[in-house]
N, C-alpha and C. Protein backbone atom coordinates (compact mmCIF):
# COMPACT_ATOMS: atom_id res chain seq x y z
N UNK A 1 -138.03 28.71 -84.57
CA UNK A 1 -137.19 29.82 -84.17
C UNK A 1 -138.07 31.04 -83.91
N UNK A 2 -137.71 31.75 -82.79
CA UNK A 2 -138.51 33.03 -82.78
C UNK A 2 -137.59 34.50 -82.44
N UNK A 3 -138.51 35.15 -83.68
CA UNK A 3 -137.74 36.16 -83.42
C UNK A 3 -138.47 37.17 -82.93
N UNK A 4 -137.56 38.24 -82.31
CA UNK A 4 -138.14 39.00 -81.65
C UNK A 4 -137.55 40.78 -82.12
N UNK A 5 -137.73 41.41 -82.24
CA UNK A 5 -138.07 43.04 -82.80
C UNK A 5 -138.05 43.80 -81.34
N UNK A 6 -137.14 45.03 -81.40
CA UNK A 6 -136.98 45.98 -80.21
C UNK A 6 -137.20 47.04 -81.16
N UNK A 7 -138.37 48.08 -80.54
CA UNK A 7 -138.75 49.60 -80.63
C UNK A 7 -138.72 49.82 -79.83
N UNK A 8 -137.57 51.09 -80.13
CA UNK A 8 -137.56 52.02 -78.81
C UNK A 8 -138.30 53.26 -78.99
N UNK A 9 -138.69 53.67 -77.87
CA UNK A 9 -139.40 54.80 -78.20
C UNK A 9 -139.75 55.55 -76.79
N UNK A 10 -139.48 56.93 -77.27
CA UNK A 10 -139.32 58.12 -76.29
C UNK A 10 -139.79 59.19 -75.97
N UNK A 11 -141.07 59.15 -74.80
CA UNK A 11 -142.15 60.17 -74.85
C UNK A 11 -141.96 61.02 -73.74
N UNK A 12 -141.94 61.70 -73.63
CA UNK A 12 -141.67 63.06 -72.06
C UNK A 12 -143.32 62.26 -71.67
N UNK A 13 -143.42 62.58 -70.31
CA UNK A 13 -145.00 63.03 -70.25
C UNK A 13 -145.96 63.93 -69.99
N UNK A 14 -144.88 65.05 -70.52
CA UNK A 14 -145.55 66.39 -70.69
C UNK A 14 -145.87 66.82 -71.72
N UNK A 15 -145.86 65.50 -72.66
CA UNK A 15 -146.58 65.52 -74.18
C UNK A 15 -147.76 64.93 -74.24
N UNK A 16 -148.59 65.49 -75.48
CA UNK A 16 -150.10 64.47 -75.94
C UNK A 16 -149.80 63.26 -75.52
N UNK A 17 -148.88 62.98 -76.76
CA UNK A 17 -148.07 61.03 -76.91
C UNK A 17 -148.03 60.31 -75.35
N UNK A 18 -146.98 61.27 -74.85
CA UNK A 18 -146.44 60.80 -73.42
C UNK A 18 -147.75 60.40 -72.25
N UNK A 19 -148.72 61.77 -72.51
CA UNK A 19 -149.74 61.64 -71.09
C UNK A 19 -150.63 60.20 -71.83
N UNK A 20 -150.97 59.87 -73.26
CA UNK A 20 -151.67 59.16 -73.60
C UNK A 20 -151.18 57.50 -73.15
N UNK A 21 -149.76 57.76 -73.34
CA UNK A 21 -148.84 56.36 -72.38
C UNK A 21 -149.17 56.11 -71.63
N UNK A 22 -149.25 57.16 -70.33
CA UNK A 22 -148.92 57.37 -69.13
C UNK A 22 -150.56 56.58 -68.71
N UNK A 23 -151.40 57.31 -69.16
CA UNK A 23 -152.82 56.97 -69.13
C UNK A 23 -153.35 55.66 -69.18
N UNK A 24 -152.70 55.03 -70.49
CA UNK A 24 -153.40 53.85 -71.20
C UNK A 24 -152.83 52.48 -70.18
N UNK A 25 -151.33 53.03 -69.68
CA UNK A 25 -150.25 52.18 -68.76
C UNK A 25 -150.68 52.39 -67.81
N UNK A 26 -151.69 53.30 -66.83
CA UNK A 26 -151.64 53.76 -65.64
C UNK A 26 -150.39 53.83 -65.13
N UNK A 27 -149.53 54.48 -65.55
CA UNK A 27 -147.86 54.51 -65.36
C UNK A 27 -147.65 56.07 -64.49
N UNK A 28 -147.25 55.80 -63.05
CA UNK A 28 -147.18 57.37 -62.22
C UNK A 28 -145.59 57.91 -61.94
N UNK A 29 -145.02 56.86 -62.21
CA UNK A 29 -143.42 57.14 -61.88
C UNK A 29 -142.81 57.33 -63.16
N UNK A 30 -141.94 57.99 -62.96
CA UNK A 30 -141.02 58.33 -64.89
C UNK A 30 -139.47 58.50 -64.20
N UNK A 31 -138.81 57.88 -64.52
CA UNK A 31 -139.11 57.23 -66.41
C UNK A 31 -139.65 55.63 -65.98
N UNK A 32 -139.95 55.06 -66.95
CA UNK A 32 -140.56 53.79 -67.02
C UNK A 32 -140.01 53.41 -68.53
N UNK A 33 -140.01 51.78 -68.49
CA UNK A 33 -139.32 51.20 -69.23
C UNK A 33 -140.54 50.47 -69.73
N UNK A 34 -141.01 49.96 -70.52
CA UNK A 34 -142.14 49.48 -71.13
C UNK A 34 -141.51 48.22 -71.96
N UNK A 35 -142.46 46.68 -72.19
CA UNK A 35 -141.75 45.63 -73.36
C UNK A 35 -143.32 45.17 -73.15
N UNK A 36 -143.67 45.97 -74.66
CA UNK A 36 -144.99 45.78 -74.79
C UNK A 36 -145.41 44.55 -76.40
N UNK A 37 -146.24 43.73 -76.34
CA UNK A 37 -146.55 43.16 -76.93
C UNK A 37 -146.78 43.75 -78.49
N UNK A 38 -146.04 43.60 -79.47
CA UNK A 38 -146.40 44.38 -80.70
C UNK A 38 -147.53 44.35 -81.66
N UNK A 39 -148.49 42.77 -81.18
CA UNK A 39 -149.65 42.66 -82.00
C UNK A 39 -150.82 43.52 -81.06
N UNK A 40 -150.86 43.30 -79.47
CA UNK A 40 -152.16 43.96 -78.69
C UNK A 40 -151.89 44.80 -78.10
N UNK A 41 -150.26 45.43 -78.19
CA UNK A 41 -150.34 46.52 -77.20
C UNK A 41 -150.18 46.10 -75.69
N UNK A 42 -150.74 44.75 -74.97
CA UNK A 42 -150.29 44.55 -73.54
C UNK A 42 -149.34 44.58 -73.27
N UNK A 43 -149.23 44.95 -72.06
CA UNK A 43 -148.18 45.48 -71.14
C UNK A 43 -147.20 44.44 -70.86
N UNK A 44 -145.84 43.79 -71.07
CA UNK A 44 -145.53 42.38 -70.99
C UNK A 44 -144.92 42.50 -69.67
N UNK A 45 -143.97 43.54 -69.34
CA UNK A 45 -142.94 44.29 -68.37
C UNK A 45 -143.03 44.88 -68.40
N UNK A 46 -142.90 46.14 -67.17
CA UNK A 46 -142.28 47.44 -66.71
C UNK A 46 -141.04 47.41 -65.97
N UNK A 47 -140.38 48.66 -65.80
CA UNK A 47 -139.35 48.78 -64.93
C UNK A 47 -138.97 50.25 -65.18
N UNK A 48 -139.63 50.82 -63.55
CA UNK A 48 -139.35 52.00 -63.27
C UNK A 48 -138.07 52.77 -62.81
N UNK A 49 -138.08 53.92 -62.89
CA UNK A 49 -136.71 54.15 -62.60
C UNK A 49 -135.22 54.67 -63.47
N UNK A 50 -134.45 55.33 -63.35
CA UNK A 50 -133.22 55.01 -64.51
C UNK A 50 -132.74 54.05 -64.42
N UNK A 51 -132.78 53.29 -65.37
CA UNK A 51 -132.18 52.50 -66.24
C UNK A 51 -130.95 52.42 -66.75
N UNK A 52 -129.46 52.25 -66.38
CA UNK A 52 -128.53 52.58 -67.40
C UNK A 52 -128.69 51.56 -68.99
N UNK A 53 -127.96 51.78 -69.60
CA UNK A 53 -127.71 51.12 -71.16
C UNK A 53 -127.50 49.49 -70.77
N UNK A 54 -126.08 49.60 -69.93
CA UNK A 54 -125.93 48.40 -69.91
C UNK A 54 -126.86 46.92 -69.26
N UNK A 55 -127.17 47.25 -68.39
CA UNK A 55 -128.41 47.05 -67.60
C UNK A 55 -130.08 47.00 -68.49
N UNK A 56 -130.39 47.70 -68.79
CA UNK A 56 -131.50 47.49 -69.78
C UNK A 56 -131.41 46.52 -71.18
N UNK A 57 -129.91 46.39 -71.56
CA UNK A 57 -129.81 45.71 -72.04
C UNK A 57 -129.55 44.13 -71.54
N UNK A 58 -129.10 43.80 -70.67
CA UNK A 58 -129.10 42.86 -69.50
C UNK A 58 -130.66 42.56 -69.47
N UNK A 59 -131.14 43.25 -68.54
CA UNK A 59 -132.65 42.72 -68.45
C UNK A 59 -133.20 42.44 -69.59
N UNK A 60 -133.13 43.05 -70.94
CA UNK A 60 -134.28 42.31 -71.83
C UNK A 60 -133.09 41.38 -72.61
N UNK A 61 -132.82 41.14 -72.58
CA UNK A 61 -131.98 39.57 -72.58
C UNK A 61 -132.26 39.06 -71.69
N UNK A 62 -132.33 38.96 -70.54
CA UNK A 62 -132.81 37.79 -69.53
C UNK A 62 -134.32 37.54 -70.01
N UNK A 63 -135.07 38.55 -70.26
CA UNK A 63 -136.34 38.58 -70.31
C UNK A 63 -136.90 37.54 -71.90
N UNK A 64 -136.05 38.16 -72.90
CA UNK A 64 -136.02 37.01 -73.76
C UNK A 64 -135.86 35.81 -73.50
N UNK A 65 -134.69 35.87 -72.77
CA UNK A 65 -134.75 34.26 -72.73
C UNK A 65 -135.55 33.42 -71.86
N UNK A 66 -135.94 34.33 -71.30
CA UNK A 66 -137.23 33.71 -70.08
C UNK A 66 -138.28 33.54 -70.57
N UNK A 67 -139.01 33.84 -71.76
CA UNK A 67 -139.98 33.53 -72.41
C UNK A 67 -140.10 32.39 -73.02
């Protein structure tokens, strides 16, 4: 069985935090959606753009189960 863990997390990128994202992701468009690996940090997905709720939740359910 595998389980899987969602952190969300929310950086402007007109912050330290945010530009250090922005940087490490080479990420130029905002907002950006990030489903990053929790042991290395790689990048697994992006998806730029707004996002509604329902929909983001949609995609990483597909995305789970596609793994």
């Amino acid at each position: 069985m595998t389980c899987y863990v969602w952190r969300i997390l929310q950086a402007y990128d007109d912050t330290e935090e945010g530009r250090k994202v922005c940087t490490y992701y080479k990420l130029t468009n905002m907002p950006t959606v990030l489903i990053l690996d929790p042991i290395t940090g790689q990048k697994m997905r992006a998806w730029e753009g707004m996002i509604g709720a329902e929909r983001l939740l949609e995609v990483m359910f597909i995305w789970e189960e596609g793994k």
